[in-house]
N, C-alpha and C. Protein backbone atom coordinates (compact mmCIF):
# COMPACT_ATOMS: atom_id res chain seq x y z
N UNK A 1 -35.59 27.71 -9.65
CA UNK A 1 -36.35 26.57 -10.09
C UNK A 1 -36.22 26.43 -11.60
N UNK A 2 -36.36 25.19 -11.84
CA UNK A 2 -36.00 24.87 -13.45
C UNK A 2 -36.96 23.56 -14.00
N UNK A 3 -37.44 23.78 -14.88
CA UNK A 3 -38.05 22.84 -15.59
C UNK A 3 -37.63 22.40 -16.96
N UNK A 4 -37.21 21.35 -17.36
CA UNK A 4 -37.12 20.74 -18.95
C UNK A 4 -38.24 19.77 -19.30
N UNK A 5 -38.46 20.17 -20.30
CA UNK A 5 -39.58 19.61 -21.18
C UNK A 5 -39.34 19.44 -22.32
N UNK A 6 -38.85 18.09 -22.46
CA UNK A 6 -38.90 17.49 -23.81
C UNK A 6 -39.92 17.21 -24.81
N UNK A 7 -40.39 17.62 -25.86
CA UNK A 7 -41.40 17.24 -26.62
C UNK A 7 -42.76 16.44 -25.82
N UNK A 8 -42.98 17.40 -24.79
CA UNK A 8 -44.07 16.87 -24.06
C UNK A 8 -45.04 16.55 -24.76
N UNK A 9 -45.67 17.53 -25.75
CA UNK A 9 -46.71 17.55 -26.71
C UNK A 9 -47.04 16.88 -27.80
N UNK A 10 -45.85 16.37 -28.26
CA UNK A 10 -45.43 16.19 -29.80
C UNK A 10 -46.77 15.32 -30.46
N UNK A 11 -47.06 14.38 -29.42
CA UNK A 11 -48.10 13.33 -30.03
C UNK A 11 -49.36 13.66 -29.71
N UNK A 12 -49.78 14.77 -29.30
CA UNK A 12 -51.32 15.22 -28.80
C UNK A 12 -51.64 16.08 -29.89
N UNK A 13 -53.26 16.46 -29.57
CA UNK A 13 -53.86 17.17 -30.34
C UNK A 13 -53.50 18.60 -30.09
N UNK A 14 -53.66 19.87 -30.88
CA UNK A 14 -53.68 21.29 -30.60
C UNK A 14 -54.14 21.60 -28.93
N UNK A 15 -55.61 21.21 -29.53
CA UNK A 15 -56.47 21.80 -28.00
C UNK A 15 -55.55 21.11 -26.73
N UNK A 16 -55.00 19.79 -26.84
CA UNK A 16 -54.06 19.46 -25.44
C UNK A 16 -52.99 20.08 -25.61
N UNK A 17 -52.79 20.14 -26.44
CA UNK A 17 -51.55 21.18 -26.44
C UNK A 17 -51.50 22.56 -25.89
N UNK A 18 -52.49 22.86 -26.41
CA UNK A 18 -52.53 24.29 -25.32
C UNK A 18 -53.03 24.29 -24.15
N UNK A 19 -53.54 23.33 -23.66
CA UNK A 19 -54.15 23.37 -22.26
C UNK A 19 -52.61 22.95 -21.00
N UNK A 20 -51.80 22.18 -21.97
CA UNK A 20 -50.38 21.99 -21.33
C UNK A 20 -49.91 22.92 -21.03
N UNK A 21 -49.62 23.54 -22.28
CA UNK A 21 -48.92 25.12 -22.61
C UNK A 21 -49.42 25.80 -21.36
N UNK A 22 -50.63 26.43 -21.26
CA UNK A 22 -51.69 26.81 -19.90
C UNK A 22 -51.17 26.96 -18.99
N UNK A 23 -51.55 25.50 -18.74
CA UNK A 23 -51.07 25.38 -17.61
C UNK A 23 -49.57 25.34 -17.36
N UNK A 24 -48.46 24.65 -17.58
CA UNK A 24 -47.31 25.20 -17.48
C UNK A 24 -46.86 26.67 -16.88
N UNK A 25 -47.28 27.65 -18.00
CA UNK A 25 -47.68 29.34 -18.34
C UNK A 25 -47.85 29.45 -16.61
N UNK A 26 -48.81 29.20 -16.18
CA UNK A 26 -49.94 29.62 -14.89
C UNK A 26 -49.03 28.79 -14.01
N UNK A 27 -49.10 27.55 -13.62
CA UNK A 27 -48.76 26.40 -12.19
C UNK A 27 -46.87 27.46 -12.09
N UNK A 28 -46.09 27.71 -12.83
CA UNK A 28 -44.47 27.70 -12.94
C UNK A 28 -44.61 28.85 -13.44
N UNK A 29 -45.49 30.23 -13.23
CA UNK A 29 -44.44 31.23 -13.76
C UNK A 29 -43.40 32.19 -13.09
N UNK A 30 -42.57 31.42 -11.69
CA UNK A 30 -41.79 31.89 -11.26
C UNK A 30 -40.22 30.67 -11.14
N UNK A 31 -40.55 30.46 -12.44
CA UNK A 31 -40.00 28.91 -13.03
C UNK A 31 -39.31 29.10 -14.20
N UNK A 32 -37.94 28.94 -14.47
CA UNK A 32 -37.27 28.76 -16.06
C UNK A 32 -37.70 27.86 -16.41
N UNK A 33 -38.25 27.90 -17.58
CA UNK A 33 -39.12 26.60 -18.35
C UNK A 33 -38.19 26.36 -19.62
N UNK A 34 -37.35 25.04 -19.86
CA UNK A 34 -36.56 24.82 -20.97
C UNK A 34 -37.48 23.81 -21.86
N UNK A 35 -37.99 24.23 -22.80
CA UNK A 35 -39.21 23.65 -23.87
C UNK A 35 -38.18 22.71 -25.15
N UNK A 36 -38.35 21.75 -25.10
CA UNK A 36 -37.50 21.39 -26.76
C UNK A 36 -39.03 20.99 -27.28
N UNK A 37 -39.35 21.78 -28.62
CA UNK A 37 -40.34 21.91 -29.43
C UNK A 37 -40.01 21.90 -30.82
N UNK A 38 -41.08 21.68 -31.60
CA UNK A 38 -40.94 21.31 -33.02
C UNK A 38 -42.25 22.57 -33.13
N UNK A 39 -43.26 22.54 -32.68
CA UNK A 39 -44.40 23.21 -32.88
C UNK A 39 -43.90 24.76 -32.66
N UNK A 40 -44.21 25.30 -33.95
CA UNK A 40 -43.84 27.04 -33.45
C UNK A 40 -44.52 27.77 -32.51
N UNK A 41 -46.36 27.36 -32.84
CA UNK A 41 -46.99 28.41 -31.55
C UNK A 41 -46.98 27.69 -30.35
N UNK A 42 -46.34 26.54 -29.87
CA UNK A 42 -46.30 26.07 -28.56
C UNK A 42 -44.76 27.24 -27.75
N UNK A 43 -44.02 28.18 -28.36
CA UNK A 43 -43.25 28.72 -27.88
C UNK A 43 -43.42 30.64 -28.99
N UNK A 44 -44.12 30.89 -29.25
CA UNK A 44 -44.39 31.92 -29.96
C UNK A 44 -43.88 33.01 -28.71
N UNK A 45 -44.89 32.89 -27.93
CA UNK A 45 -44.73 33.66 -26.95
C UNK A 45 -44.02 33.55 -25.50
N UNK A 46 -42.95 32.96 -25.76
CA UNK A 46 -41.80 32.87 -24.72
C UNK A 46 -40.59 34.13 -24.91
N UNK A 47 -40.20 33.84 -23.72
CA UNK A 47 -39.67 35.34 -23.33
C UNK A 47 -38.14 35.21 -24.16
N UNK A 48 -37.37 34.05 -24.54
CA UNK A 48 -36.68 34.23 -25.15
C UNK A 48 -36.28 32.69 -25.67
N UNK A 49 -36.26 32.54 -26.61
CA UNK A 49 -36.24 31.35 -27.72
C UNK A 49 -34.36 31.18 -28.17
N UNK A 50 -33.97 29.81 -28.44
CA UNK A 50 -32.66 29.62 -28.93
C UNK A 50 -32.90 28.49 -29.93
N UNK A 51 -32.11 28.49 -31.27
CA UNK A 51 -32.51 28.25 -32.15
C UNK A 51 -31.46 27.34 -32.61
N UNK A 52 -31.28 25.88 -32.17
CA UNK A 52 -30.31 24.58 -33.53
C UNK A 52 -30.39 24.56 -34.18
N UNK A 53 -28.97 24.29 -35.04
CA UNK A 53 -29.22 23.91 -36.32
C UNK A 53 -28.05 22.88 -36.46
N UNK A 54 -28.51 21.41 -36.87
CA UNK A 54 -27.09 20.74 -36.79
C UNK A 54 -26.02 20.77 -35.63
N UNK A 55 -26.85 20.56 -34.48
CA UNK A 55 -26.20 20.93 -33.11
C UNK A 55 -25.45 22.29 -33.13
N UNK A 56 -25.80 23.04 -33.70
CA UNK A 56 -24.74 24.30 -33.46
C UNK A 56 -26.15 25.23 -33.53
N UNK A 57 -25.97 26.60 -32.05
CA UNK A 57 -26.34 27.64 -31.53
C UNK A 57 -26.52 28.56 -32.83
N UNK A 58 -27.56 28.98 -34.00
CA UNK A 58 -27.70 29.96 -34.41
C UNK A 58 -28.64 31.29 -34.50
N UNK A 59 -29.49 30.42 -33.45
CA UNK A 59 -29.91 32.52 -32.83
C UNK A 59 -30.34 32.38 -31.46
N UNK A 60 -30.78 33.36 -30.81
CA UNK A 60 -30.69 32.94 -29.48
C UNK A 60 -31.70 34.76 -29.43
N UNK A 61 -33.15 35.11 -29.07
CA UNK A 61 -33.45 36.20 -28.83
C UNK A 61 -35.15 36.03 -28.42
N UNK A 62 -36.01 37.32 -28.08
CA UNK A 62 -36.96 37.23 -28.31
C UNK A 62 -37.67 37.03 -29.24
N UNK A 63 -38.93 36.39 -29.52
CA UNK A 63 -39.17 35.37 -31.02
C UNK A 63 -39.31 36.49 -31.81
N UNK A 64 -40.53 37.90 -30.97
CA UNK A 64 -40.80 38.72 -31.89
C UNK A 64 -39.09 39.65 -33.04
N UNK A 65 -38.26 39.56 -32.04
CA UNK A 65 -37.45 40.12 -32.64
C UNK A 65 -36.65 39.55 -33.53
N UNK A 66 -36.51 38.00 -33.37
CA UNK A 66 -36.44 36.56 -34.43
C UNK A 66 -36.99 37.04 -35.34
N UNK A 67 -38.35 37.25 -35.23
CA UNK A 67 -38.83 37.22 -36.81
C UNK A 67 -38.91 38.46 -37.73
N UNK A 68 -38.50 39.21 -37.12
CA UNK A 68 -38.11 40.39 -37.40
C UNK A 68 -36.75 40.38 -38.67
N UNK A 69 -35.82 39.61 -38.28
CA UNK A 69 -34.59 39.32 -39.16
C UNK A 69 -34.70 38.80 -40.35
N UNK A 70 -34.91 39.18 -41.60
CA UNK A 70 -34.99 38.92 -42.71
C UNK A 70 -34.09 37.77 -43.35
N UNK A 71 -32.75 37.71 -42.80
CA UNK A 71 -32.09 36.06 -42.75
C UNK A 71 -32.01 35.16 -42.11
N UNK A 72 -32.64 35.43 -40.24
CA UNK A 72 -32.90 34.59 -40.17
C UNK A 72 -33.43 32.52 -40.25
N UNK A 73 -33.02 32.03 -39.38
CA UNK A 73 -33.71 30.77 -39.73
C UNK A 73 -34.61 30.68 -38.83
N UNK A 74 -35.12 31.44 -37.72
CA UNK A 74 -36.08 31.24 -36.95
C UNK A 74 -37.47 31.60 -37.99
N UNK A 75 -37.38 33.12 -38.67
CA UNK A 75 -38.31 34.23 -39.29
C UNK A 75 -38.53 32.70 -40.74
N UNK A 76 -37.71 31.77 -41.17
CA UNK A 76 -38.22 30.84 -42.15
C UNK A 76 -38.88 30.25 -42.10
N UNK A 77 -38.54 29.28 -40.69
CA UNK A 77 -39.65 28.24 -40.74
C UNK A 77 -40.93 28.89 -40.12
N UNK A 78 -41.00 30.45 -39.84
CA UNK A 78 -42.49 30.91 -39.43
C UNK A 78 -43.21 30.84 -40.78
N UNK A 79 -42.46 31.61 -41.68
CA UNK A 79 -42.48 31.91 -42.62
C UNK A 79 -43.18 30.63 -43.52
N UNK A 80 -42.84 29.51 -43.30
CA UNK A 80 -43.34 28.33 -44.35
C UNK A 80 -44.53 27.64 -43.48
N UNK A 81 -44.79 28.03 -42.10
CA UNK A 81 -45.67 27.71 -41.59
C UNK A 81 -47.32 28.08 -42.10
N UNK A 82 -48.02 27.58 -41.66
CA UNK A 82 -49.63 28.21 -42.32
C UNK A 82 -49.69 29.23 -41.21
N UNK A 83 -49.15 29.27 -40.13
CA UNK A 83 -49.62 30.14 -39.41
C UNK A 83 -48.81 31.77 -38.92
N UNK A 84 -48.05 32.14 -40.50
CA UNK A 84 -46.77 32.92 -40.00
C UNK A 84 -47.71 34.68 -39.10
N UNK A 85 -48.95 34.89 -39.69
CA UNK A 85 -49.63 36.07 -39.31
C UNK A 85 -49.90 35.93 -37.88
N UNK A 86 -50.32 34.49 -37.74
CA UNK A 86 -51.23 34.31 -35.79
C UNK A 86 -49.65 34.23 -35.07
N UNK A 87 -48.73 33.71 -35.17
CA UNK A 87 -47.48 33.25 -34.67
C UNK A 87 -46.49 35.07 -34.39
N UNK A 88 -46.85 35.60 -35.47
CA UNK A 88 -46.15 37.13 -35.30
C UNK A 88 -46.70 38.01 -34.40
N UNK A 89 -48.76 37.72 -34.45
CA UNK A 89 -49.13 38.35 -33.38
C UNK A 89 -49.07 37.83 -31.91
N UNK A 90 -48.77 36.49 -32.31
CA UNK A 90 -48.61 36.28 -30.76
C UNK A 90 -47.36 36.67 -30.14
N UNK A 91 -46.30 36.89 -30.83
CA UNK A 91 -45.07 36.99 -30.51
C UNK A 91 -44.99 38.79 -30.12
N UNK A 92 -45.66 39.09 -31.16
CA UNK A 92 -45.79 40.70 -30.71
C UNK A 92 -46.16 41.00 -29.59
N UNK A 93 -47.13 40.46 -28.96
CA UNK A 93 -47.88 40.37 -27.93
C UNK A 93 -47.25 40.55 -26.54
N UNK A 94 -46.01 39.28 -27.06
CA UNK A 94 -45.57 39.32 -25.73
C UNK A 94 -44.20 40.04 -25.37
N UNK A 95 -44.05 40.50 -26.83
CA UNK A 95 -42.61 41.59 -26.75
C UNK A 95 -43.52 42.75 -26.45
N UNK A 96 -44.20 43.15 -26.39
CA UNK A 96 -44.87 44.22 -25.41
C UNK A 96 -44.68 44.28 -24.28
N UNK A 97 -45.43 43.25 -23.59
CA UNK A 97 -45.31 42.68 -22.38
C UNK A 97 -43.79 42.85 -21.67
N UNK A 98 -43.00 42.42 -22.16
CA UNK A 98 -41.35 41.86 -21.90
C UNK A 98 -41.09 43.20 -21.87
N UNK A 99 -41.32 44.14 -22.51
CA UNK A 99 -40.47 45.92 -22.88
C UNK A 99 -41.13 46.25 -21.51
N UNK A 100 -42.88 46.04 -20.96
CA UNK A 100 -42.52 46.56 -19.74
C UNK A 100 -42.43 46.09 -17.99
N UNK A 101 -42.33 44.15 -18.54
CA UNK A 101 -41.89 43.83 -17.13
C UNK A 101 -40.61 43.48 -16.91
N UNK A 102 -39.95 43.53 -18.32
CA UNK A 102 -38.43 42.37 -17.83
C UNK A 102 -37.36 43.63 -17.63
N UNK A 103 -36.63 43.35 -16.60
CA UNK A 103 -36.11 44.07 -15.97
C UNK A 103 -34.56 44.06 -16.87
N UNK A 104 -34.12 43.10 -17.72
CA UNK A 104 -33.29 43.21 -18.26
C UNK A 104 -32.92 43.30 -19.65
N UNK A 105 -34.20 43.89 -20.14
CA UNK A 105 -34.52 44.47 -21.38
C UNK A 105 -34.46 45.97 -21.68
């Protein structure tokens, strides 16, 4: 099963935004969910993030380990965000998680 989601969110408030997020999360989690997002914590905690730039592929990993990379361009724009501390713990969060359910980690 596969889902794409184009900037579902883009024009709503936070709080709908996460109640999307939510639900998505919960109704499809035996579901590839393909997110195109602008918002960082609407994908903080996804199991693995890929990163455009100028139509070209330049990172492709788990976010926590994204931001981990000191040259990164994912770890920048956390970085210039107001929210780079809540966005790292959420990401931490779920690279926990991932180390002990994903089977191909």
């Amino acid at each position: 099963k596969l889902i794409i989601v184009d900037e579902a969110t883009v024009s709503i408030d936070f709080k709908m935004d996460n109640l999307i997020q939510t639900t998505i999360r919960e109704e499809f989690k035996d579901t590839t969910v393909i997110t195109i997002v602008h918002r960082l914590r609407t994908f903080a905690d996804y199991n693995r993030i890929l990163i455009i730039d100028d139509g070209n592929i330049v990172e492709f990993d788990i976010p926590y380990l994204l931001m981990q990379k000191f040259d990164g361009l994912f770890r920048e724009l956390c970085k210039k965000s107001s929210d780079f501390a809540k966005l790292i713990e959420i990401a931490k969060q779920k690279y926990k998680s991932i180390l002990v359910t994903d089977p191909f980690f």
